[in-house]
Protein backbone atom coordinates (compact mmCIF):
# COMPACT_ATOMS: atom_id res chain seq x y z
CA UNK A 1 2.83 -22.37 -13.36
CA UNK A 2 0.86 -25.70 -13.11
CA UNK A 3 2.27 -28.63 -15.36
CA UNK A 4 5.62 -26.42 -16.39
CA UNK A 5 9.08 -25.97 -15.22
CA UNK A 6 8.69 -22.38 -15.09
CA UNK A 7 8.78 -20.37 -11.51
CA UNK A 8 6.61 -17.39 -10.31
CA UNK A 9 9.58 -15.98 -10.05
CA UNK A 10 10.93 -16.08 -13.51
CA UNK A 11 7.45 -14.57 -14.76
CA UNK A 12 7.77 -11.42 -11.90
CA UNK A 13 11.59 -11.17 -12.91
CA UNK A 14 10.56 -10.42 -16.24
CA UNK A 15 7.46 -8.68 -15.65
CA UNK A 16 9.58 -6.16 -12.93
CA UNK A 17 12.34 -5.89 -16.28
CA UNK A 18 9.31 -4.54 -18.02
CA UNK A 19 8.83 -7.55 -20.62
CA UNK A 20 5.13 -8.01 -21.74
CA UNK A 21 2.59 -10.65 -20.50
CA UNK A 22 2.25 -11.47 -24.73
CA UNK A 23 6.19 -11.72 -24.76
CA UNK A 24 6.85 -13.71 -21.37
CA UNK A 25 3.79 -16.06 -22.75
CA UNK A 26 5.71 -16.74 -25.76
CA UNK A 27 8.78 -16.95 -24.37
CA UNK A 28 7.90 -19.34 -21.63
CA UNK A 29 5.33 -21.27 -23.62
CA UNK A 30 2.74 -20.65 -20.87
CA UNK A 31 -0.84 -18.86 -21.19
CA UNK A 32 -1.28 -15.08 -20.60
CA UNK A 33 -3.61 -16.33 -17.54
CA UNK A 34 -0.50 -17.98 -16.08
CA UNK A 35 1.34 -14.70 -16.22
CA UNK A 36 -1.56 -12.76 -14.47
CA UNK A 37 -1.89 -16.16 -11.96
CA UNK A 38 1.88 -15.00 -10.84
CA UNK A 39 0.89 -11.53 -10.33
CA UNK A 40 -2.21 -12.46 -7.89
CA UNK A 41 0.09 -14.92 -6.16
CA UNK A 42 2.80 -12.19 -5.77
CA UNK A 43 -0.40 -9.99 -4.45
CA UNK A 44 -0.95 -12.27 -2.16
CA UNK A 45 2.61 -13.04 -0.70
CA UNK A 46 3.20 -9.46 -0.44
CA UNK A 47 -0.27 -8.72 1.91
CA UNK A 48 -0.12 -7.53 5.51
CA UNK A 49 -0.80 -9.85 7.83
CA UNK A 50 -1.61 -9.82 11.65
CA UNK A 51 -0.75 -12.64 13.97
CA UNK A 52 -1.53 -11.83 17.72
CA UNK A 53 0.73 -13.18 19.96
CA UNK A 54 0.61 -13.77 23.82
CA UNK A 55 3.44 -12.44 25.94
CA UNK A 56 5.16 -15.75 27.60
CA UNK A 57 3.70 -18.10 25.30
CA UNK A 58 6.40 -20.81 24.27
């Protein structure tokens, strides 16, 4: 949420409490593409990933 005070986290709490994107927009006086920017960011957190690690490495 570029240039707000608003948290990725505020937009997925009220996305997950079933809110709209149109209503959280309004609400939050952000754009409808900074409600589906939280969503890919969430997409992204939320990916597998695979570090290899080497046994006895410090």
């Amino acid at each position: 949420m570029r240039g707000t005070r608003v948290m990725v986290s505020v937009i997925l709490d009220n996305l997950a409490a079933r809110e709209t994107p149109e209503a959280i927009a309004a609400a939050y006086h952000v754009e409808l593409d900074d409600v589906q920017a939280a969503l890919l960011y969430a997409a992204e957190l939320a990916k597998e990933r695979v570090i290899s690690l080497t046994v006895g490495a410090v």
